[in-house]
PDB file of N, CA and C in Angstrom:
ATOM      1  N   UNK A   1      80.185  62.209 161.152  1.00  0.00           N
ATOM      2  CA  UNK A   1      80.809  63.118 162.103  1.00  0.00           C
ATOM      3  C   UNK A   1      81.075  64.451 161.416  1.00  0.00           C
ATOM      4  N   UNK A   2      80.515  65.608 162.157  1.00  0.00           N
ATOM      5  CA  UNK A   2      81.051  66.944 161.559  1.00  0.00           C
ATOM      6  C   UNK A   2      82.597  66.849 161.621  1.00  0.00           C
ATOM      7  N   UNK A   3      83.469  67.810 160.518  1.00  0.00           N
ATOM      8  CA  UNK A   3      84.355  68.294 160.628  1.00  0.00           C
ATOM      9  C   UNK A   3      84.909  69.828 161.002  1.00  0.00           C
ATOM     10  N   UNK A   4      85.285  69.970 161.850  1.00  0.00           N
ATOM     11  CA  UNK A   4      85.132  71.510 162.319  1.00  0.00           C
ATOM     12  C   UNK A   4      86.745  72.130 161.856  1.00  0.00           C
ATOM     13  N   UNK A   5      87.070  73.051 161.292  1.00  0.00           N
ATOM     14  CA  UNK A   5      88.316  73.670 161.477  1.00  0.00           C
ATOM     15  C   UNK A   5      88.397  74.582 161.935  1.00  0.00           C
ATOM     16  N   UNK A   6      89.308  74.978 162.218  1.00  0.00           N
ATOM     17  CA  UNK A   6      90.445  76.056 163.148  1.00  0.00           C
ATOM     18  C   UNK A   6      89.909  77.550 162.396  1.00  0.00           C
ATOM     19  N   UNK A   7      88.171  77.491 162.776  1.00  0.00           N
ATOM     20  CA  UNK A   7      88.426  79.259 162.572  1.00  0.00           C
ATOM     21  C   UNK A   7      87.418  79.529 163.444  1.00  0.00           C
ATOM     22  N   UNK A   8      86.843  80.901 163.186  1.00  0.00           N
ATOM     23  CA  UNK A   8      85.899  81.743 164.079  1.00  0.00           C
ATOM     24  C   UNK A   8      84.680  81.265 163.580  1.00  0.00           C
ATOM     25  N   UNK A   9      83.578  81.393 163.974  1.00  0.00           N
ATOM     26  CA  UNK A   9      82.370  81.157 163.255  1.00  0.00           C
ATOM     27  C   UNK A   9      81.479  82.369 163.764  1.00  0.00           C
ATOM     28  N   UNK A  10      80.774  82.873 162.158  1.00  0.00           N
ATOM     29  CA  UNK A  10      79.474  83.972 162.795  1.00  0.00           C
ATOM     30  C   UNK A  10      78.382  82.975 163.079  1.00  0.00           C
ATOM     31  N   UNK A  11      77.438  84.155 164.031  1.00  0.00           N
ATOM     32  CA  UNK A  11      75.713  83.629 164.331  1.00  0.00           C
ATOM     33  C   UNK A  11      75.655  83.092 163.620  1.00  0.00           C
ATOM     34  N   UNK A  12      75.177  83.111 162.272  1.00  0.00           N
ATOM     35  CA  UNK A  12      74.016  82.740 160.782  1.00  0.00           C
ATOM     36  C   UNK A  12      75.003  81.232 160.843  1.00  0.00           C
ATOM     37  N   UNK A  13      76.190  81.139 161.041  1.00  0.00           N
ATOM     38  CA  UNK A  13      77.002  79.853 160.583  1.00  0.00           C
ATOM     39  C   UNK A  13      76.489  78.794 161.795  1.00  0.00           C
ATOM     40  N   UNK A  14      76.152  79.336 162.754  1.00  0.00           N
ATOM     41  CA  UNK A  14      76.235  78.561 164.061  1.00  0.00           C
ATOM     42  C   UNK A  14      74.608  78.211 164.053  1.00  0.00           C
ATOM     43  N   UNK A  15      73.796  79.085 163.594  1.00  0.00           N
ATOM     44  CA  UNK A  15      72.145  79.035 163.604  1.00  0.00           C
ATOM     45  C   UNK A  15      71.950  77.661 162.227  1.00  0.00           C
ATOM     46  N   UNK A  16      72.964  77.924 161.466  1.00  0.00           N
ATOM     47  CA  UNK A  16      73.151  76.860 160.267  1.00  0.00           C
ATOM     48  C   UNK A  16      73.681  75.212 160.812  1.00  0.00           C
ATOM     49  N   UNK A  17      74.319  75.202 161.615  1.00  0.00           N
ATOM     50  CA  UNK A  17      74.985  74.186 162.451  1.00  0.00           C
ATOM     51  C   UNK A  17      73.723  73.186 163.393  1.00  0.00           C
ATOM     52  N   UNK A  18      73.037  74.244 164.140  1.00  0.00           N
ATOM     53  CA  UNK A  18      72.387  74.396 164.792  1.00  0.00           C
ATOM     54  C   UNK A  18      71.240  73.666 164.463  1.00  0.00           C
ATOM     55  N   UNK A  19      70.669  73.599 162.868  1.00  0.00           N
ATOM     56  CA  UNK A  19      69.231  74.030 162.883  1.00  0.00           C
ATOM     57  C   UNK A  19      68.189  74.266 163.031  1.00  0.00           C
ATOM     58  N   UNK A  20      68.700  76.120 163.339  1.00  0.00           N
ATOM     59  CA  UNK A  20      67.714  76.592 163.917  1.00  0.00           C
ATOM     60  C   UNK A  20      68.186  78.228 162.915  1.00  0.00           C
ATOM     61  N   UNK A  21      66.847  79.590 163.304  1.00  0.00           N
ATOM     62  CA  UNK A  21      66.889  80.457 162.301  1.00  0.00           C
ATOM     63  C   UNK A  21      67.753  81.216 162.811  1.00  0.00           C
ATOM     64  N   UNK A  22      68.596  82.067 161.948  1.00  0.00           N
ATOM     65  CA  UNK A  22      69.376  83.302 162.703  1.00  0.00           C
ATOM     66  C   UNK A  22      68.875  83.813 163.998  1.00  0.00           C
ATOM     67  N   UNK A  23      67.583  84.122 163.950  1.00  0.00           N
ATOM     68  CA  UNK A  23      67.098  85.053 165.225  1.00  0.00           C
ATOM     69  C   UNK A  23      66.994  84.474 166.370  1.00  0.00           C
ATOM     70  N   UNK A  24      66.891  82.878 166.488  1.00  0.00           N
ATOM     71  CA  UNK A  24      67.518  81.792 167.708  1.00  0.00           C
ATOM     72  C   UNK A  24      68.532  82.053 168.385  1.00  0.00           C
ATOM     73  N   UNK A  25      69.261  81.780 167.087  1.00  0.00           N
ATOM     74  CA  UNK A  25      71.238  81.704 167.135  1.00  0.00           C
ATOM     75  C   UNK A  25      71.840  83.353 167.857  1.00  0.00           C
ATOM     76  N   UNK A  26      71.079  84.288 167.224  1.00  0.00           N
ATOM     77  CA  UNK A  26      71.888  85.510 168.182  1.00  0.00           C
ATOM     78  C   UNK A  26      70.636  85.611 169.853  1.00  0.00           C
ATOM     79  N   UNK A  27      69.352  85.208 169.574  1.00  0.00           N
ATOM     80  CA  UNK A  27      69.309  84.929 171.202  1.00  0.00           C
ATOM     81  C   UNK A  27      70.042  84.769 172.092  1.00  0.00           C
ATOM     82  N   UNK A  28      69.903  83.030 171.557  1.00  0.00           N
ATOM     83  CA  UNK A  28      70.807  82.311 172.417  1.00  0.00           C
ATOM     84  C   UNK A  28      72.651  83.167 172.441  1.00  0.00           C
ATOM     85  N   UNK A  29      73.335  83.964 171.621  1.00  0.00           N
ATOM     86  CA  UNK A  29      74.315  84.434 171.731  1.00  0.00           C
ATOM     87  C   UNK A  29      74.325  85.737 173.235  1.00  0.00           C
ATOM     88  N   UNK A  30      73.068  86.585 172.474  1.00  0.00           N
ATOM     89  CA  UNK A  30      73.064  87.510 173.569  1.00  0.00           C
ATOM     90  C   UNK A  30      72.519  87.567 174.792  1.00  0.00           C
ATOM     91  N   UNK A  31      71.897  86.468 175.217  1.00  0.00           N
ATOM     92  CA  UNK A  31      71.464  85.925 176.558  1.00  0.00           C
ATOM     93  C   UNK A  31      72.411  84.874 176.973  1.00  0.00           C
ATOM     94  N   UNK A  32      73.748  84.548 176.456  1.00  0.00           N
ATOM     95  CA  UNK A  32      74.972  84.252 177.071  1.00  0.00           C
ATOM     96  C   UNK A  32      74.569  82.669 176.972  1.00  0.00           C
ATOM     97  N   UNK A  33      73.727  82.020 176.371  1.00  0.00           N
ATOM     98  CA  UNK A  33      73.938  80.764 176.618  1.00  0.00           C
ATOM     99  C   UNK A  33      75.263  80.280 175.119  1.00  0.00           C
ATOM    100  N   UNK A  34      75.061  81.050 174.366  1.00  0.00           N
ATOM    101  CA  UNK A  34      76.381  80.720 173.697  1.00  0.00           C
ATOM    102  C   UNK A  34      77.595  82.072 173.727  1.00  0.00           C
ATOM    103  N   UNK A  35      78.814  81.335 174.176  1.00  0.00           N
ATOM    104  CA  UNK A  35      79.613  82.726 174.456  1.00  0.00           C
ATOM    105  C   UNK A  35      80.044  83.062 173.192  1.00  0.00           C
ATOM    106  N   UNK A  36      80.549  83.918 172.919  1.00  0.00           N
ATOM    107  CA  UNK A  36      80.922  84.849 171.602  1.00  0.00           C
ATOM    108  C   UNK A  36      81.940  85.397 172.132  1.00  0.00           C
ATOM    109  N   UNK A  37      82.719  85.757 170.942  1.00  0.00           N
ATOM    110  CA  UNK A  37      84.011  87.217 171.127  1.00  0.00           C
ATOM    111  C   UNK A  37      83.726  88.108 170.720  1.00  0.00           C
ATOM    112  N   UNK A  38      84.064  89.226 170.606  1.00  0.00           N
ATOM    113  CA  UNK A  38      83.710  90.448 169.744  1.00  0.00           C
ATOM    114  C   UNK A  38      85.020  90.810 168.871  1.00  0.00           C
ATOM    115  N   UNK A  39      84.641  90.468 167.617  1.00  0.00           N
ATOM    116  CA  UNK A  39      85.796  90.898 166.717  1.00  0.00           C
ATOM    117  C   UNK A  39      85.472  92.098 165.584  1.00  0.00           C
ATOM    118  N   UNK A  40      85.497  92.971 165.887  1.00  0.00           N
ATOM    119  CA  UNK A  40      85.520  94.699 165.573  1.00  0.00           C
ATOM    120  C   UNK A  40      83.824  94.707 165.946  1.00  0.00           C
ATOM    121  N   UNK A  41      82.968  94.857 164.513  1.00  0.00           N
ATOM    122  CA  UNK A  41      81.681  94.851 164.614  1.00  0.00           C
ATOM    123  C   UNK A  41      81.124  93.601 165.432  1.00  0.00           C
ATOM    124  N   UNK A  42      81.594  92.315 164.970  1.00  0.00           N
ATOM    125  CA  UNK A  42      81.040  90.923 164.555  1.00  0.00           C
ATOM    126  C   UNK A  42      81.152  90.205 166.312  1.00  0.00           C
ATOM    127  N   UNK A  43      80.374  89.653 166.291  1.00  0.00           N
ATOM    128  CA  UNK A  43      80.054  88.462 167.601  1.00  0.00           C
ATOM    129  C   UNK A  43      80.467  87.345 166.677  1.00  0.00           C
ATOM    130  N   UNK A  44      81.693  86.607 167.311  1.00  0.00           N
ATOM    131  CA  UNK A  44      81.814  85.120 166.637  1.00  0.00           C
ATOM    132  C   UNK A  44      82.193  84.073 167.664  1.00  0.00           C
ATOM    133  N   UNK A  45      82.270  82.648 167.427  1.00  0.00           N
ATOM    134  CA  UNK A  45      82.014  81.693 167.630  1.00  0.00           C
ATOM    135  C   UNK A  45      83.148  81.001 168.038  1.00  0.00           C
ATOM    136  N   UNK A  46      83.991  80.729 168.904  1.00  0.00           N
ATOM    137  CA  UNK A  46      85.310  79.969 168.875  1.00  0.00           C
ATOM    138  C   UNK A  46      84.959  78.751 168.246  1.00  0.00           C
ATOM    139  N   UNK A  47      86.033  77.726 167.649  1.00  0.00           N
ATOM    140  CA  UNK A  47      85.940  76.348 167.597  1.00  0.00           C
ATOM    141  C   UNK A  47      85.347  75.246 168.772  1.00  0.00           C
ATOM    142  N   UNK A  48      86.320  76.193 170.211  1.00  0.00           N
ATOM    143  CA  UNK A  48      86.017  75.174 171.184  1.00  0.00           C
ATOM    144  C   UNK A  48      84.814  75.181 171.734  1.00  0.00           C
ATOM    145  N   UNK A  49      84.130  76.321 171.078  1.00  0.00           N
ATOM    146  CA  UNK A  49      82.474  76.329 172.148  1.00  0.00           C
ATOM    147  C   UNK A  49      81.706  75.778 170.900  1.00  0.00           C
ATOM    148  N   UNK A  50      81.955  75.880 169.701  1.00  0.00           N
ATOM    149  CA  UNK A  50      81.024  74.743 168.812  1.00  0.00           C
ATOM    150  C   UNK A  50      80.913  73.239 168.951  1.00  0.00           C
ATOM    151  N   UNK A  51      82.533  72.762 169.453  1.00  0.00           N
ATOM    152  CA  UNK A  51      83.172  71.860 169.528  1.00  0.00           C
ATOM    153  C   UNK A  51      81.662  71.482 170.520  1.00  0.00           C
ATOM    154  N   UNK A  52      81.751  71.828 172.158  1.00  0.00           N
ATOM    155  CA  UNK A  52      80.999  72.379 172.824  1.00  0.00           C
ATOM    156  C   UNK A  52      79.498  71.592 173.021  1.00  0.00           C
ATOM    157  N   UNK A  53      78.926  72.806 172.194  1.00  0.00           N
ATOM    158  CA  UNK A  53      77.680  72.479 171.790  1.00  0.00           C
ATOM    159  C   UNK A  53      77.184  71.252 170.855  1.00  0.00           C
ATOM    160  N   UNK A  54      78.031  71.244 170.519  1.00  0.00           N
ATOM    161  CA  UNK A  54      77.812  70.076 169.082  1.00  0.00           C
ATOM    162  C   UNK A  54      77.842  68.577 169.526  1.00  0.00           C
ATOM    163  N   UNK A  55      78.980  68.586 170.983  1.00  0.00           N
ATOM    164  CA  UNK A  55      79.065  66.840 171.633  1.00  0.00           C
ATOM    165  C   UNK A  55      78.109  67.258 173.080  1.00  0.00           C
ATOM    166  N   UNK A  56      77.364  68.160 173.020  1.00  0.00           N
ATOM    167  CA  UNK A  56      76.292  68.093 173.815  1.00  0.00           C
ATOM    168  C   UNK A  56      76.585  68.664 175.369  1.00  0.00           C
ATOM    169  N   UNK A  57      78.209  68.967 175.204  1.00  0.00           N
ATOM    170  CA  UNK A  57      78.527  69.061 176.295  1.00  0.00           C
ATOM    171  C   UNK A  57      78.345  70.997 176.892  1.00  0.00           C
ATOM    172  N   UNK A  58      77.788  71.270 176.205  1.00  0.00           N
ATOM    173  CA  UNK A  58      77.211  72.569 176.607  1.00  0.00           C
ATOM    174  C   UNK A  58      76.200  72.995 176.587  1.00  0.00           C
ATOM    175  N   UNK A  59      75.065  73.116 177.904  1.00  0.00           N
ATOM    176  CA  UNK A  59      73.650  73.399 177.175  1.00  0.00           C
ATOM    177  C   UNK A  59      73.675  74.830 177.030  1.00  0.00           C
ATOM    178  N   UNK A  60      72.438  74.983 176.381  1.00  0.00           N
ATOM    179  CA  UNK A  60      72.302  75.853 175.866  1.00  0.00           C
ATOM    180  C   UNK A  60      70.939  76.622 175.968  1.00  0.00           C
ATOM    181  N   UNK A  61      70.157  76.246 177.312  1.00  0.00           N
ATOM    182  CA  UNK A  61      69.201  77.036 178.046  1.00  0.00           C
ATOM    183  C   UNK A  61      69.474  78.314 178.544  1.00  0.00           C
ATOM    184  N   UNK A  62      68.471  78.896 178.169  1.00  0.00           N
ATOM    185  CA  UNK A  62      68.203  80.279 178.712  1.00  0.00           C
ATOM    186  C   UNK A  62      69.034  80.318 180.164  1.00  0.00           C
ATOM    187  N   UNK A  63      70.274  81.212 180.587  1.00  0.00           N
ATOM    188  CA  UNK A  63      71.064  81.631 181.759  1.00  0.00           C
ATOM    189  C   UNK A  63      70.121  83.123 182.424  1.00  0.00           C
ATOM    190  N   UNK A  64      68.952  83.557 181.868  1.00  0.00           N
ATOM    191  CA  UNK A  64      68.364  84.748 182.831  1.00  0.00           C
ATOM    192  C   UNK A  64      67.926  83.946 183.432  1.00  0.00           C
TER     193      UNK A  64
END
């Protein structure tokens, strides 16, 4: 079982999670199938949407 803690996660961490390459991971970010926050520069990752993706309970198909 993964262990997830209580922080933000960038793309590259989530494309690492994922495996799959960075340039997947911010796809899928900026075509909204994974939501993000914007924290100053950075697009990151809540816990609860890794949480999310990870027990399958979020797909993660193309939303155009």
């Amino acid at each position: 079982m993964t262990v997830i803690e209580n922080k933000m996660y960038s793309i590259p961490e989530i494309a690492r999670f994922l495996n799959v390459c960075d340039t997947t991971a911010w796809k899928l970010a900026w075509n909204g199938s994974i939501p993000t926050v914007k924290i100053g520069k950075r697009r990151m990752v809540t816990p609860v949407v890794l949480r999310a993706i990870l027990s399958g309970e979020m797909d993660l198909s193309n939303k155009n």
